[in-house]
N, C-alpha and C. Protein backbone atom coordinates (compact mmCIF):
# COMPACT_ATOMS: atom_id res chain seq x y z
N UNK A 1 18.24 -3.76 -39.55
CA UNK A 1 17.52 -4.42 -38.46
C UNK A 1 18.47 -4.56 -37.27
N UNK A 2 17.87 -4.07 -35.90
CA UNK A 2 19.10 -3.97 -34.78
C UNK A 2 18.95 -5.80 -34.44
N UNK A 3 20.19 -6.07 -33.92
CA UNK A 3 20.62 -7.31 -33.38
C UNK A 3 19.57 -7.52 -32.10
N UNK A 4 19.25 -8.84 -31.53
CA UNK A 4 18.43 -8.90 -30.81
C UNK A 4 19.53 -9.25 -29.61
N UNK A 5 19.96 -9.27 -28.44
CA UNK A 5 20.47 -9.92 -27.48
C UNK A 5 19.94 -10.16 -26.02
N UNK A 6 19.66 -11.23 -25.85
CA UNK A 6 18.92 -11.73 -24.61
C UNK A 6 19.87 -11.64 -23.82
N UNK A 7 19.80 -11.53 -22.36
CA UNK A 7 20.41 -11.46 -21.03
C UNK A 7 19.91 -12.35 -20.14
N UNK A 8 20.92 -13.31 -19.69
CA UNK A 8 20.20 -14.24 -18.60
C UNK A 8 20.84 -14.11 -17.49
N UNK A 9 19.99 -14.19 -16.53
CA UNK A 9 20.77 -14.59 -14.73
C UNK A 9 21.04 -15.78 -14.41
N UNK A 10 20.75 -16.79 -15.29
CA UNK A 10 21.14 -18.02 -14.85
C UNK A 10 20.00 -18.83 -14.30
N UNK A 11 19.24 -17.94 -13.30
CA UNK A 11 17.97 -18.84 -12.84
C UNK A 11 16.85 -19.65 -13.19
N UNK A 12 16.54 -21.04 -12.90
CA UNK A 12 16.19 -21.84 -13.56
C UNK A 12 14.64 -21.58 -14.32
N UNK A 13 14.22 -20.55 -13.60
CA UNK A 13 13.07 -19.97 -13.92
C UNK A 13 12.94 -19.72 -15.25
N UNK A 14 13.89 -19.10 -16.18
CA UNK A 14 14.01 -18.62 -17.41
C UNK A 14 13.76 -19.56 -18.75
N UNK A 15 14.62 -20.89 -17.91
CA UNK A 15 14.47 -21.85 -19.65
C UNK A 15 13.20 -22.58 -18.89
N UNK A 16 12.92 -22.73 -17.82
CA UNK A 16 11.46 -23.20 -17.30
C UNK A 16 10.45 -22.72 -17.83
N UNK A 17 10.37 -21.31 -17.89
CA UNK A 17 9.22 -20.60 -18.45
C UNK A 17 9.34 -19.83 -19.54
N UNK A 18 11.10 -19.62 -19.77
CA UNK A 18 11.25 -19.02 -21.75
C UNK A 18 10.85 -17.43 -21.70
N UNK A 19 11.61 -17.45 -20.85
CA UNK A 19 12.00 -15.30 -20.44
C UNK A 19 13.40 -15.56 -20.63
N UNK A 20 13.74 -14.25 -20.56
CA UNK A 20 15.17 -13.91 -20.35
C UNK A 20 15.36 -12.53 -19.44
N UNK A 21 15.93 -12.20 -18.44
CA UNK A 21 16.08 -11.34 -17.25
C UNK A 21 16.17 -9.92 -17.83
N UNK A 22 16.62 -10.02 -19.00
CA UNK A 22 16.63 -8.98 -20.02
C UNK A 22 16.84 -9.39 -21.44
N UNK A 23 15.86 -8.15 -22.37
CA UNK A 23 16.03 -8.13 -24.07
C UNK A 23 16.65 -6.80 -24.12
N UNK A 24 17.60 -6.79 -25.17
CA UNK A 24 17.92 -5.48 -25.84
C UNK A 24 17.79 -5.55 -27.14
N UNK A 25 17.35 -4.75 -27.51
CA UNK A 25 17.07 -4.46 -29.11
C UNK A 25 17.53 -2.99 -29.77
N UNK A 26 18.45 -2.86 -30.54
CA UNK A 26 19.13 -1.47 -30.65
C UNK A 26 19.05 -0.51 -29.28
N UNK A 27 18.47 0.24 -29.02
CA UNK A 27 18.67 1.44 -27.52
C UNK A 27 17.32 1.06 -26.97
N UNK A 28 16.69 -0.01 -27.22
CA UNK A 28 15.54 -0.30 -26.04
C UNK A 28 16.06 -1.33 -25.51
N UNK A 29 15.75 -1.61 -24.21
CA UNK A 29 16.26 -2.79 -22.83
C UNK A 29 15.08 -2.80 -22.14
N UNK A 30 14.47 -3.76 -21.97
CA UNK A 30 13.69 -4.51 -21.29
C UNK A 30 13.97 -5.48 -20.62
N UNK A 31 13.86 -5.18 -19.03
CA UNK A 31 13.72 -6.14 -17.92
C UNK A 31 12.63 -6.56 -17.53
N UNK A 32 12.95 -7.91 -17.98
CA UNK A 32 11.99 -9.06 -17.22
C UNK A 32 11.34 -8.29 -15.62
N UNK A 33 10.09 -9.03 -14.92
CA UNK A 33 9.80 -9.23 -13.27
C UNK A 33 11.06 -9.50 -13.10
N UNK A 34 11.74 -8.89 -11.78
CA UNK A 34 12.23 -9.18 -11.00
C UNK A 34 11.99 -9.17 -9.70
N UNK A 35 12.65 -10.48 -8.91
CA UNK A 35 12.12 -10.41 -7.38
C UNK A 35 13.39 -10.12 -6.77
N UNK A 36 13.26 -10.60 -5.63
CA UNK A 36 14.50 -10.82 -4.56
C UNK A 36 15.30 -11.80 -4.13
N UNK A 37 14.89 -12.89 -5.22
CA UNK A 37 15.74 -14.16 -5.13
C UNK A 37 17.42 -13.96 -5.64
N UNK A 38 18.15 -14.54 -4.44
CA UNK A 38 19.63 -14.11 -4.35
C UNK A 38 20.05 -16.07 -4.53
N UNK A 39 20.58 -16.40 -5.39
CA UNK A 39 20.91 -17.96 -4.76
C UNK A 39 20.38 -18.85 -3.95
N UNK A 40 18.90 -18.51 -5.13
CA UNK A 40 17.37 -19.84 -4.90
C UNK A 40 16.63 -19.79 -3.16
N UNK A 41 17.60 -18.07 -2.34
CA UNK A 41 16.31 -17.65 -1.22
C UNK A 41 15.86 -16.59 -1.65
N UNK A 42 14.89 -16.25 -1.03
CA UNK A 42 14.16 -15.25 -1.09
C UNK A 42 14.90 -13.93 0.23
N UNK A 43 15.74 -13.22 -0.26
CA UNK A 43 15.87 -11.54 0.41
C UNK A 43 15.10 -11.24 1.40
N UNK A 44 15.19 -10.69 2.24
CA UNK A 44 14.70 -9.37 2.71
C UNK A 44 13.30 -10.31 3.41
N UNK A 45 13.37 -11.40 3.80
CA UNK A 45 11.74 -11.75 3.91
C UNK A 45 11.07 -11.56 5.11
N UNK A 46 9.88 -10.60 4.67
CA UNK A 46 8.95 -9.79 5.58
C UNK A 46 9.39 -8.26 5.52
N UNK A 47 10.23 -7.99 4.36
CA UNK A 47 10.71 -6.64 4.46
C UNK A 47 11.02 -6.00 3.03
N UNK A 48 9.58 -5.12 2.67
CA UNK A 48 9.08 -4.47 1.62
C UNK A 48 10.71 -3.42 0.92
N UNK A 49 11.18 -3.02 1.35
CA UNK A 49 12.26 -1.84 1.63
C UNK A 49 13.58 -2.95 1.02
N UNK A 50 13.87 -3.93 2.09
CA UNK A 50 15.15 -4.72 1.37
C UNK A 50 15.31 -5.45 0.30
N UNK A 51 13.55 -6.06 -0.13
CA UNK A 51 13.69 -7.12 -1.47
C UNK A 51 13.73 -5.61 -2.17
N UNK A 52 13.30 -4.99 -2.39
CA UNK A 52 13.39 -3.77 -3.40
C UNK A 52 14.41 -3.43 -3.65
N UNK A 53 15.13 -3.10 -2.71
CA UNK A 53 16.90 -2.68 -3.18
C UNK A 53 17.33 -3.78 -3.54
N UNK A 54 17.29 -5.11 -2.79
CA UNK A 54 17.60 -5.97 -3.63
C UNK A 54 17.60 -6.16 -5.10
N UNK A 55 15.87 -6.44 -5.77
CA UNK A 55 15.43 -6.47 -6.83
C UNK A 55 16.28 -4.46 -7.49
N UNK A 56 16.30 -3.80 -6.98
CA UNK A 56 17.03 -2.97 -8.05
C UNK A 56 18.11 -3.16 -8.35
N UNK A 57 19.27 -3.51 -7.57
CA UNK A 57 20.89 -3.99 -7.55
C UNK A 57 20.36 -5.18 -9.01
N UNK A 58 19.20 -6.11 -8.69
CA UNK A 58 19.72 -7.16 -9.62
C UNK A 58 19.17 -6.39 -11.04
N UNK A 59 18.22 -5.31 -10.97
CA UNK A 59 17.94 -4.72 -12.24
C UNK A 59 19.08 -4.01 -12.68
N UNK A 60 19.44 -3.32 -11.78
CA UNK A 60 21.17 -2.84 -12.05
C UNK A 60 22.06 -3.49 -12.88
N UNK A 61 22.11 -4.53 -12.52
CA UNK A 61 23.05 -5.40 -12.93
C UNK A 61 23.13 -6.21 -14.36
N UNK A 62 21.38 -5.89 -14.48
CA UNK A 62 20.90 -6.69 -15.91
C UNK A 62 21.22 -5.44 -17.04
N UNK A 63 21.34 -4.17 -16.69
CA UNK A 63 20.92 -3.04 -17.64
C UNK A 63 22.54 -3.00 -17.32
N UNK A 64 23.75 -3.13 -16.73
CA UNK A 64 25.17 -2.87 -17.05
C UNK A 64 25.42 -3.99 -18.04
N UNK A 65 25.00 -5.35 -17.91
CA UNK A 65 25.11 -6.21 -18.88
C UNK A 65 24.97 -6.00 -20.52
N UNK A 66 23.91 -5.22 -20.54
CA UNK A 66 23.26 -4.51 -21.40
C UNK A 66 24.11 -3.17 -22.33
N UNK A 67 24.47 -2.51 -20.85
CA UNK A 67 25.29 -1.84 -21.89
C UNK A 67 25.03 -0.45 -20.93
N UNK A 68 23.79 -0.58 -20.46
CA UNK A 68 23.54 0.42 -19.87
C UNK A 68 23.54 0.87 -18.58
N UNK A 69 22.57 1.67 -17.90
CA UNK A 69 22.70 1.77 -16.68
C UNK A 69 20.94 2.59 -15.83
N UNK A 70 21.26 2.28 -14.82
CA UNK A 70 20.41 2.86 -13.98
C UNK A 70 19.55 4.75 -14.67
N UNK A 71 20.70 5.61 -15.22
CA UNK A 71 20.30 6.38 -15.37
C UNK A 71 19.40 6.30 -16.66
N UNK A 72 19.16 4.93 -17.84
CA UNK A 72 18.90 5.16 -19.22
C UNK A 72 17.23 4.23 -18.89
N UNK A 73 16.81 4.28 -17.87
CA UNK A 73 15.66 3.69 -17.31
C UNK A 73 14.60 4.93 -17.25
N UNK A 74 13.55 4.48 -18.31
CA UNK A 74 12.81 5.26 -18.68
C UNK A 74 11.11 4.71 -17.76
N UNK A 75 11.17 3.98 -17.45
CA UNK A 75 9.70 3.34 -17.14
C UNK A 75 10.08 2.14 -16.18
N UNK A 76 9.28 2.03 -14.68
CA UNK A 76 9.36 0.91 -14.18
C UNK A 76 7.80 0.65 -13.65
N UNK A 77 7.80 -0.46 -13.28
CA UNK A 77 6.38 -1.21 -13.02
C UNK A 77 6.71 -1.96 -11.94
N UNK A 78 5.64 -1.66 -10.98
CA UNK A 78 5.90 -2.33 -8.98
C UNK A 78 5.27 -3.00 -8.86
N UNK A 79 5.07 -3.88 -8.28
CA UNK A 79 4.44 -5.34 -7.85
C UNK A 79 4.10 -4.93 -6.36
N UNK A 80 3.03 -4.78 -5.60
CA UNK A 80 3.68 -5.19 -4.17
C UNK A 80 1.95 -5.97 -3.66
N UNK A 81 2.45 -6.89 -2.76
CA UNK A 81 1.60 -7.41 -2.45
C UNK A 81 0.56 -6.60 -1.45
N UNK A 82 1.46 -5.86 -0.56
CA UNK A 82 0.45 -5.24 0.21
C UNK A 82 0.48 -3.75 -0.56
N UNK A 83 -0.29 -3.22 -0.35
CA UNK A 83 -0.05 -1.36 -0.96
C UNK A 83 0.22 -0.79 0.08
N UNK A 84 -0.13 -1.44 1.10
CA UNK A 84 0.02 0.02 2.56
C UNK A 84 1.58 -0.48 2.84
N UNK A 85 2.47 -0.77 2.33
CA UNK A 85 3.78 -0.80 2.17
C UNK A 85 4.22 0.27 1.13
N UNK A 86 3.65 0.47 0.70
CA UNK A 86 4.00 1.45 -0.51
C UNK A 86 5.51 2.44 -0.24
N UNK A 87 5.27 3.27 0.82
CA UNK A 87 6.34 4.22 1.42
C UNK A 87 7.52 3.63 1.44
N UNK A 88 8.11 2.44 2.20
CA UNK A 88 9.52 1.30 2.22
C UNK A 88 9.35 1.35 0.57
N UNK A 89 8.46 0.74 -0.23
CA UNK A 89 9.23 0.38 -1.35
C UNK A 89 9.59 1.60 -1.89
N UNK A 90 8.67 2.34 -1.97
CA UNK A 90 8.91 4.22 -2.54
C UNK A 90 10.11 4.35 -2.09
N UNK A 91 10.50 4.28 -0.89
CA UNK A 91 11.82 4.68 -0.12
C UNK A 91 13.31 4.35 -1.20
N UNK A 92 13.42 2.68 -0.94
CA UNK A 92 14.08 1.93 -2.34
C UNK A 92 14.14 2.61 -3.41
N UNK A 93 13.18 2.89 -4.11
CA UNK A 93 12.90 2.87 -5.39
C UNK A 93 13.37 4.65 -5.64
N UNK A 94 13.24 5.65 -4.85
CA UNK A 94 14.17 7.14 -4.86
C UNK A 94 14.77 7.02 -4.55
N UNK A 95 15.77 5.69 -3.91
CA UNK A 95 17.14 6.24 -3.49
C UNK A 95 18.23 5.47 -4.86
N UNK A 96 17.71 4.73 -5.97
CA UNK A 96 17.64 4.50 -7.16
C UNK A 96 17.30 5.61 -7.76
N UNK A 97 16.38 5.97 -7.92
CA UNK A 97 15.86 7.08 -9.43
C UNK A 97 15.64 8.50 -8.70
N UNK A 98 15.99 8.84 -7.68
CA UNK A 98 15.72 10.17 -7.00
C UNK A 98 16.22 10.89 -7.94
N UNK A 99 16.78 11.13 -8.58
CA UNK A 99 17.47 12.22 -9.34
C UNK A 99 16.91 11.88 -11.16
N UNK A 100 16.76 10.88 -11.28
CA UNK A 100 16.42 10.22 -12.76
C UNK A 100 14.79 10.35 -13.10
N UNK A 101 14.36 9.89 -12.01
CA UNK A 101 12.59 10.22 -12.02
C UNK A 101 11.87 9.45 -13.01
N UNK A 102 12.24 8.10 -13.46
CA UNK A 102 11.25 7.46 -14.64
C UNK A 102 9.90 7.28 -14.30
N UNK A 103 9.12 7.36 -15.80
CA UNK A 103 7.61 7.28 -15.25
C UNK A 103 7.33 5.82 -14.23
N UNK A 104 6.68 5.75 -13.61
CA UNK A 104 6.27 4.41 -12.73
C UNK A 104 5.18 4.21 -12.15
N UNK A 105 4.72 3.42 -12.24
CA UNK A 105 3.72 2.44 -11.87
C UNK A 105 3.76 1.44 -10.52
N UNK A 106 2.61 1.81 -9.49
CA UNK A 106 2.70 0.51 -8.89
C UNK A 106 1.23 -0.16 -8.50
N UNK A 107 1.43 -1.23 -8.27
CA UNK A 107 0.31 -1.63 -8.13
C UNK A 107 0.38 -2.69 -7.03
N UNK A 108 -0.83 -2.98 -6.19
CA UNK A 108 -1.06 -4.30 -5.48
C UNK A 108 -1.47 -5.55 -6.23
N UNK A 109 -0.86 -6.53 -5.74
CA UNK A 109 -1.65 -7.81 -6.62
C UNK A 109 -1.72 -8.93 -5.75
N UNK A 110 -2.32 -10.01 -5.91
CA UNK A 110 -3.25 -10.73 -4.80
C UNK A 110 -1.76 -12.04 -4.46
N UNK A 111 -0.94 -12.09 -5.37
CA UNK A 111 0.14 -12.70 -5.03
C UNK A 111 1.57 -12.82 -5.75
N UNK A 112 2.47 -13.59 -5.66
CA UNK A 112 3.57 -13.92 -6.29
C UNK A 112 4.01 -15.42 -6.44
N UNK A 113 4.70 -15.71 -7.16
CA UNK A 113 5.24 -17.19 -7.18
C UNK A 113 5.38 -17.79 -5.98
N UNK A 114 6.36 -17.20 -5.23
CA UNK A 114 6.50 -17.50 -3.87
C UNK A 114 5.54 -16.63 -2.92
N UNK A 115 5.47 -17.15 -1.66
CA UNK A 115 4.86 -16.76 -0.95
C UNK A 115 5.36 -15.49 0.07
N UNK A 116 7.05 -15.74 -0.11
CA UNK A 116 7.98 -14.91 0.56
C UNK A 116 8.35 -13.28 -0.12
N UNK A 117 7.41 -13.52 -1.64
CA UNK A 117 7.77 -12.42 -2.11
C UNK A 117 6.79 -11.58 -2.14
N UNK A 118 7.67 -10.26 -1.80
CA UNK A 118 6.50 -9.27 -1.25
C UNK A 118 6.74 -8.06 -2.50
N UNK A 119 7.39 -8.27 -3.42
CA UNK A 119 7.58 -7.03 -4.70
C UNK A 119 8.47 -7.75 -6.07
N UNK A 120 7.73 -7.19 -6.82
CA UNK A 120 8.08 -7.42 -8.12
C UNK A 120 8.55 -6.16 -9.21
N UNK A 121 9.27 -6.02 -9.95
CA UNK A 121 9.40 -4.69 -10.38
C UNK A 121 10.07 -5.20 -12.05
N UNK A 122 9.59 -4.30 -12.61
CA UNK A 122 9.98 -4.49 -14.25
C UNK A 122 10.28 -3.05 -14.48
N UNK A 123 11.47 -3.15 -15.68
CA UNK A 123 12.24 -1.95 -15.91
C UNK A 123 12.03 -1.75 -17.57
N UNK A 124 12.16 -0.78 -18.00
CA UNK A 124 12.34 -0.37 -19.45
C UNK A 124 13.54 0.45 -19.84
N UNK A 125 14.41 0.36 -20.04
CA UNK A 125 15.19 1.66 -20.36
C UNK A 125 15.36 1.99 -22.11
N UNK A 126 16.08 3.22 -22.18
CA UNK A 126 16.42 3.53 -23.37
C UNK A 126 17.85 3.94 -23.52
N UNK A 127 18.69 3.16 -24.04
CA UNK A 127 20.27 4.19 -24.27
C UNK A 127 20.81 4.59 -25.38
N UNK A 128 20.35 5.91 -25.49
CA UNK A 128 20.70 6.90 -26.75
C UNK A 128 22.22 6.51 -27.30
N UNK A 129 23.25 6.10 -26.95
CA UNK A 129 23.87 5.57 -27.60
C UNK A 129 24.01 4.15 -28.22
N UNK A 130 22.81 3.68 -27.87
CA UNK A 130 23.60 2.13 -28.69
C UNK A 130 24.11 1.50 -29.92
N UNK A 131 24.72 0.87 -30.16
CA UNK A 131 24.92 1.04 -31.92
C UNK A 131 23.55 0.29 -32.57
């Protein structure tokens, strides 16, 4: 049976609501929603393109914790509030996976926690080496 190990960012959101920013379970990694909250503000606000790079740096950061990396990201899922933004976040989101290409998903949805947040994004990866 692989070891389970949770990943936290620290943010109060997690033991509030009983996520963790990331699960790994033998070579699967699962990232939590992530937004663009940097030290309890909200990123990039009014700007589809910067919370995104934002929110990838912090997905970045959850999948090196992990073990892994940007390239072992098999599946992501987009949040955006407006869709006719789509292109800025698209923009973000290939200059991340341009070369990697995971399947992805995006979708519009009628809101977010905050009001300032304009994208949400969830990651899946897989890393063929894990023990």
């Amino acid at each position: 049976m692989s070891k389970r190990i949770n990943i936290s960012s620290g943010v109060m959101w997690e033991s509030k609501v009983g996520y963790s920013r990331a699960v790994k379970i033998g070579n699967i990694i699962a990232v939590s929603g992530t937004t663009a909250i940097i030290n309890g503000e909200v990123k990039g606000e009014n700007d589809y393109y910067i919370q995104t790079k934002t929110i990838l740096e912090k997905i970045r950061t959850a999948l090196i914790e992990a073990g892994a990396g940007m390239e072992d990201v098999i599946r992501t899922r987009i949040y955006v509030k407006d869709i006719s933004n789509w292109e800025a976040v698209g923009k973000a989101h290939s200059e991340f996976f341009g070369k990697i290409r995971p399947a992805s998903t995006m979708v519009e949805i009628s809101a977010l926690v905050d009001e300032k947040m304009l994208v949400e994004i969830e990651a899946d990866a897989y890393k063929s080496d894990a023990e």
